[in-house]
Protein backbone atom coordinates (compact mmCIF):
# COMPACT_ATOMS: atom_id res chain seq x y z
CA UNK A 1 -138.06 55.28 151.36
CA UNK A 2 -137.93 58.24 153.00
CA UNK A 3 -139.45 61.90 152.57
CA UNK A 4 -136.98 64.87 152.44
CA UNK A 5 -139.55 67.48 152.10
CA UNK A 6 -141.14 69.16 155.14
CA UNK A 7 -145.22 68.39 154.86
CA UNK A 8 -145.36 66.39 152.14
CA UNK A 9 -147.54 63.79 152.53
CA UNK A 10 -146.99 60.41 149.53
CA UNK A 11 -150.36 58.84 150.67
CA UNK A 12 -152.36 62.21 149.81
CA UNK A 13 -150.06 62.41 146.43
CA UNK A 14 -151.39 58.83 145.45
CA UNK A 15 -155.06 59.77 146.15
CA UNK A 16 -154.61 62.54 144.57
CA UNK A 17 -153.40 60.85 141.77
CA UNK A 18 -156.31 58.53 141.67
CA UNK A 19 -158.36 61.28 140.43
CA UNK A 20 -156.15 63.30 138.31
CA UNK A 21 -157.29 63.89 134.12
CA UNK A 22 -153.67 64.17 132.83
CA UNK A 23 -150.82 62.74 134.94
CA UNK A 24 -147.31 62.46 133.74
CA UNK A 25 -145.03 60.12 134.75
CA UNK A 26 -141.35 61.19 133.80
CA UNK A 27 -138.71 59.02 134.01
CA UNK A 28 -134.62 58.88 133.78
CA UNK A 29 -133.20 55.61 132.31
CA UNK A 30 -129.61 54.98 133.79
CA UNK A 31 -129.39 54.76 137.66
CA UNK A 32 -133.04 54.70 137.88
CA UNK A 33 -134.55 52.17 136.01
CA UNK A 34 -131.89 50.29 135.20
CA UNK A 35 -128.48 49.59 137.21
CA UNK A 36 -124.83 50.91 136.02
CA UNK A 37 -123.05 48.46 133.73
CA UNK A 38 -119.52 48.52 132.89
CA UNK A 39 -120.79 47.57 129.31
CA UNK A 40 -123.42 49.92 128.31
CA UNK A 41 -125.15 48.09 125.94
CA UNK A 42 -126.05 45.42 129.01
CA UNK A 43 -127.88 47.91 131.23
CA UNK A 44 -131.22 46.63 130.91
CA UNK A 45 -134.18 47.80 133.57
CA UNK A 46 -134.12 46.06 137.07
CA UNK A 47 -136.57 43.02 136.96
CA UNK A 48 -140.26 43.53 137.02
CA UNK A 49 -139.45 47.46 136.06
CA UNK A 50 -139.97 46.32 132.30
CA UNK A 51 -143.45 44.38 133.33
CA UNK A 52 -145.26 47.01 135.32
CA UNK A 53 -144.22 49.47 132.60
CA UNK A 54 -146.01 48.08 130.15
CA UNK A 55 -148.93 46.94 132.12
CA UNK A 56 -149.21 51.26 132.78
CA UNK A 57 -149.19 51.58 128.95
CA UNK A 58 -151.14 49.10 128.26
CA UNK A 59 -154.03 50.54 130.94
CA UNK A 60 -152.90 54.33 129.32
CA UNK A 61 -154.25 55.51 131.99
CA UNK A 62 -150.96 57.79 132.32
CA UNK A 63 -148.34 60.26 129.59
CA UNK A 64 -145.23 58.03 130.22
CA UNK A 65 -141.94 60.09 128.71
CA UNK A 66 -138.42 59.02 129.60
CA UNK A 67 -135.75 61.54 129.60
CA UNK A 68 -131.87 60.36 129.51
CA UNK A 69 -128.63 61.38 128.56
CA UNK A 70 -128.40 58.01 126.26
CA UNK A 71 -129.08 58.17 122.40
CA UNK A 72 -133.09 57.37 121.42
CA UNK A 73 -131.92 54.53 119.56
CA UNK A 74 -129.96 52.80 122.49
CA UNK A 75 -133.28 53.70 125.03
CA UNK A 76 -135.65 51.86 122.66
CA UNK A 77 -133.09 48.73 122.46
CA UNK A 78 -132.79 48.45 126.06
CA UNK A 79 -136.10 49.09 127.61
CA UNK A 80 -137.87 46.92 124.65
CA UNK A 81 -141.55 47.92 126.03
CA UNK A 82 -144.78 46.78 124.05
CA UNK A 83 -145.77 50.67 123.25
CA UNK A 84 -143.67 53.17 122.47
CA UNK A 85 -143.45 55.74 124.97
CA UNK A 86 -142.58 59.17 124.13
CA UNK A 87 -138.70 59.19 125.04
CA UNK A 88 -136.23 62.21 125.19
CA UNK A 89 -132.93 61.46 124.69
CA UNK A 90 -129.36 63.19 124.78
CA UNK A 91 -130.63 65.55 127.34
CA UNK A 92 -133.67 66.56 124.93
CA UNK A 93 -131.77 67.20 122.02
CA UNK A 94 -133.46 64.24 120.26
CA UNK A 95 -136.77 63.56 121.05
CA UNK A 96 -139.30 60.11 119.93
CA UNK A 97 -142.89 60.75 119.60
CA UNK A 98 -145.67 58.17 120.79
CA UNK A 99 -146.60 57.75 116.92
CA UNK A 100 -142.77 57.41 116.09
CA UNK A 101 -141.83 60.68 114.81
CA UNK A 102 -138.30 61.46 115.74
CA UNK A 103 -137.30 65.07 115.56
CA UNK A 104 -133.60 66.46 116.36
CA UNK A 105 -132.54 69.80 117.61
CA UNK A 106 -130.27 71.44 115.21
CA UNK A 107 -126.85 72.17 115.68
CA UNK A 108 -125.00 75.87 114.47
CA UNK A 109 -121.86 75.75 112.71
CA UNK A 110 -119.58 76.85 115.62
CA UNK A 111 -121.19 74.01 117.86
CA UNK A 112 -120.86 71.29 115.21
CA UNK A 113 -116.90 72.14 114.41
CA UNK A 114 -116.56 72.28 118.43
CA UNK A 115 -118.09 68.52 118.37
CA UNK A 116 -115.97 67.57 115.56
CA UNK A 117 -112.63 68.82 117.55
CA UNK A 118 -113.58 67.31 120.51
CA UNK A 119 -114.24 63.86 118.84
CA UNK A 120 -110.79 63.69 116.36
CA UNK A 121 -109.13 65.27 120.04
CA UNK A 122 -109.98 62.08 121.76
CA UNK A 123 -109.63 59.59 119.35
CA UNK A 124 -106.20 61.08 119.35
CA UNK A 125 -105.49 60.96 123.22
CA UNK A 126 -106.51 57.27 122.70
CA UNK A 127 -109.80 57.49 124.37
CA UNK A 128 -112.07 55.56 121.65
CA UNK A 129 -112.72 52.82 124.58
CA UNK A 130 -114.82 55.51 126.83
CA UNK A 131 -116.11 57.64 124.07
CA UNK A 132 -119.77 57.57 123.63
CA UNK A 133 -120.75 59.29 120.44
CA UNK A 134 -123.64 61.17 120.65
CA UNK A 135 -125.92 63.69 118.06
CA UNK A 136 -125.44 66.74 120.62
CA UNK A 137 -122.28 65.91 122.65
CA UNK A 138 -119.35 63.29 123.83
CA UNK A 139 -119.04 61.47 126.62
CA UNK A 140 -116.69 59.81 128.33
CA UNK A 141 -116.59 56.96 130.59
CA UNK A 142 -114.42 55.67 133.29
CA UNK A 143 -117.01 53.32 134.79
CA UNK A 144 -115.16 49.98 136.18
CA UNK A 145 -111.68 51.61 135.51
CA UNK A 146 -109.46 52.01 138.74
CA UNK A 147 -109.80 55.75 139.96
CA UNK A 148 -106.06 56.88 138.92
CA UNK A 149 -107.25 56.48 135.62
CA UNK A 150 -111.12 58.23 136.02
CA UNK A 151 -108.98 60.98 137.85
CA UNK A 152 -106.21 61.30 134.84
CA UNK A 153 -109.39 60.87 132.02
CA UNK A 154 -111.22 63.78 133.81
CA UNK A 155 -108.31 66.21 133.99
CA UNK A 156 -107.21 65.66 130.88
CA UNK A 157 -110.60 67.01 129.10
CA UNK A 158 -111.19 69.84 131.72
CA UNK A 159 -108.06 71.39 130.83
CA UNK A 160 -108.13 70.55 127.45
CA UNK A 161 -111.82 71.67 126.84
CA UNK A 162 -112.45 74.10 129.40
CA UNK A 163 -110.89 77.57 128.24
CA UNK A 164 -112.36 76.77 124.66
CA UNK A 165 -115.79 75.19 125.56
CA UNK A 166 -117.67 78.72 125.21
CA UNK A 167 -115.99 79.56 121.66
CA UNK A 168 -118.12 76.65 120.64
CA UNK A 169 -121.02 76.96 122.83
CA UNK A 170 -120.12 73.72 124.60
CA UNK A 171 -120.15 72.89 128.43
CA UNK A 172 -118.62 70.06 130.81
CA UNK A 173 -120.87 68.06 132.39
CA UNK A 174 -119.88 65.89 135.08
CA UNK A 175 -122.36 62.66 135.36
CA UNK A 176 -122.33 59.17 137.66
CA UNK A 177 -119.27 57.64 136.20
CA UNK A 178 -118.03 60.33 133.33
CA UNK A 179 -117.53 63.45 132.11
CA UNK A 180 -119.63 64.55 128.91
CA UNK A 181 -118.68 67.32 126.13
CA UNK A 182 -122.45 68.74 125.38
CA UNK A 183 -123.93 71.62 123.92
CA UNK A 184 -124.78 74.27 126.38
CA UNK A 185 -128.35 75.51 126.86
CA UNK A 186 -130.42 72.15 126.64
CA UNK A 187 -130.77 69.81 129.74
CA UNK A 188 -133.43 67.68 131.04
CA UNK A 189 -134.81 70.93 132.81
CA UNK A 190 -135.44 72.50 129.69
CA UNK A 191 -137.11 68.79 128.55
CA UNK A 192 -139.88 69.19 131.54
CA UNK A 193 -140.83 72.35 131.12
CA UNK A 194 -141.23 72.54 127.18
CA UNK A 195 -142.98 69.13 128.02
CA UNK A 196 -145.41 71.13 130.80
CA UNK A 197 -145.62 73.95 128.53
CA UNK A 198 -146.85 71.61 125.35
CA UNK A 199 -149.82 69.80 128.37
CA UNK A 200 -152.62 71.34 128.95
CA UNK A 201 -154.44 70.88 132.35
CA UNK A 202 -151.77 69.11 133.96
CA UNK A 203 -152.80 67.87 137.31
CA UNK A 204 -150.10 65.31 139.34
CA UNK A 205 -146.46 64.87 137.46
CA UNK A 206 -143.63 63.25 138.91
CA UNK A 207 -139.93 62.90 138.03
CA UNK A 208 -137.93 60.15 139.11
CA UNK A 209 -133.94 60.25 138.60
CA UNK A 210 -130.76 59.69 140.47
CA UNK A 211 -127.92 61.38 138.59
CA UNK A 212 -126.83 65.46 139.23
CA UNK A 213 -127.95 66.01 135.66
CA UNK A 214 -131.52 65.11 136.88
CA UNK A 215 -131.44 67.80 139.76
CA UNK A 216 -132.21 70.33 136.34
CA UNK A 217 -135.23 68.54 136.15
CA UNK A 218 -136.14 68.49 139.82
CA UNK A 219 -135.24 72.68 139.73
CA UNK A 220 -137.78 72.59 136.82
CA UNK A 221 -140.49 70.92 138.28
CA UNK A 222 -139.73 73.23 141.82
CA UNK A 223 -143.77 73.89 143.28
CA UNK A 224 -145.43 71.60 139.93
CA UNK A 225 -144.70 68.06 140.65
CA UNK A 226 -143.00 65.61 142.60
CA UNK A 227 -139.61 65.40 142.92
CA UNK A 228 -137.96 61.44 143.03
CA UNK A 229 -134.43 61.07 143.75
CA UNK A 230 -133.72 56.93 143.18
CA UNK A 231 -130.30 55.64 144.05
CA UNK A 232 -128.72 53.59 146.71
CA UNK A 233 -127.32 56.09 148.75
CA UNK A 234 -128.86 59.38 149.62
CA UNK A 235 -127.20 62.99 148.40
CA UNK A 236 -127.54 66.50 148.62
CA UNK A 237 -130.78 67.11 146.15
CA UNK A 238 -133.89 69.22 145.43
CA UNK A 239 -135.73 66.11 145.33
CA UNK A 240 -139.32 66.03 147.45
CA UNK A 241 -138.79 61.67 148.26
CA UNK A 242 -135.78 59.31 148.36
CA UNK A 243 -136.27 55.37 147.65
CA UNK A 244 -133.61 53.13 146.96
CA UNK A 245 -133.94 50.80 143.43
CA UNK A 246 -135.00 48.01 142.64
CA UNK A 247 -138.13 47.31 145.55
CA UNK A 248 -138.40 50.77 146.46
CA UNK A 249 -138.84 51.71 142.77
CA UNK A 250 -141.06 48.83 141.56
CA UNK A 251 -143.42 49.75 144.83
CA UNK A 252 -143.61 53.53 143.64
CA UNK A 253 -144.19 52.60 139.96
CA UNK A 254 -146.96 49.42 141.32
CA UNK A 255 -148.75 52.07 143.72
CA UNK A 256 -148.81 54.67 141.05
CA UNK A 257 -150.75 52.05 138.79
CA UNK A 258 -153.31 50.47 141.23
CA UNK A 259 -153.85 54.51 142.34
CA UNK A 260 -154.84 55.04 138.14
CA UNK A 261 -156.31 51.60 137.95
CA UNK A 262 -159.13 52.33 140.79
């Protein structure tokens, strides 16, 4: 664990926290609270992540909201939790209510047909095996495939998809281990602060991610919460505090608990 922010001090955050009315605990899935798989559909939370989870619901003593590139649908089969949290998914284009109301951002015309090209494009290069369909965008994965191949997957959709992208209101996103085909204009930044807008009398929020998508969310949160980078090696990052998954994470998420529990 280590602090990358000049005077910030994590023992006055926690007592801080201990005393806060409405704290917000926001949280990115792949990476952070559960390790890469080659097989998506296997990347289940590190152990005890699940456990202390639900032990914060349970006490709902805290706003828990996870915010991932993954679909809602795959979140909720993989983290399996006793309550429903209030998840974000596909960068906040879909979004799960506590009370199970799912509501998804609508699509124009131009950016649906661009989505539609893109999708009949790569079934067509052959790349069905690291396509991951998604309501808002496409992405591809190279994850556990030899780096010739990541390099030659990569290149191929840049300059396929990059002079056209802004015809269709699209973007290129580059992510740990893939390349993804989204709409432009919604990211996980745009997720925190419509969730900050929509909370009144917000008093300690934190973000915890690892990926350069979640770096929108640390910009967004820039001087209102704390900033969590979690990954095994340390990067370049707005983040305010480094720790390294699994112990390093379950000792964040255990303090954070016993701080509300007191």
């Amino acid at each position: 664990m280590q602090v990358l922010r000049d005077n910030f001090d994590l023992d006055q955050f926690f007592s801080d926290l201990s005393g806060a009315i409405k704290p917000i605990l926001l949280l990115d899935y792949d990476g952070t609270l559960a390790p890469f798989q080659v097989k998506r559909d296997e990347a289940v939370p590190y152990p005890g992540v699940r456990e202390i989870l639900n032990q914060i619901l349970r006490a709902d003593h805290t706003h828990i909201l996870v915010i991932s590139g993954r679909r809602v649908d795959d979140l909720t089969a993989l983290l399996k939790l006793e309550k429903q949290p209030e998840i974000w998914g596909s960068h906040g284009n879909e979004r799960l209510l506590r009370d199970g109301r799912y509501i998804l951002s609508k699509l124009s015309e131009r950016e649906s047909r661009g989505l539609d090209l893109a999708r009949k494009w790569a079934k067509e290069q052959g790349l069905d095996a690291n396509l991951e369909e998604k309501p808002a965008s496409l992405a591809f994965h190279w994850r556990g495939l030899d780096k010739s191949r990541a390099d030659e997957i990569r290149k191929n959709v840049r300059d396929t998809w990059e002079p056209v992208k802004d015809y269709y209101n699209l973007k290129l996103l580059d992510f740990d281990g893939g390349i993804e085909i989204k709409v432009a204009g919604r990211n996980k930044g745009d997720a925190v602060q419509r969730i900050l807008t929509e909370i009144d009398e917000i008093e300690e929020v934190a973000y915890l991610g690892d990926d350069f998508t979640d770096e929108d969310a640390f910009r967004a949160l820039q001087g209102k919460g704390l900033r969590v980078l979690v990954r095994q090696e340390r990067r370049e990052t707005l983040a305010d505090l480094w720790i390294i998954p699994p112990d390093e994470l379950l000792y964040f998420l255990r303090r954070w608990h016993e701080a509300r529990s007191r």
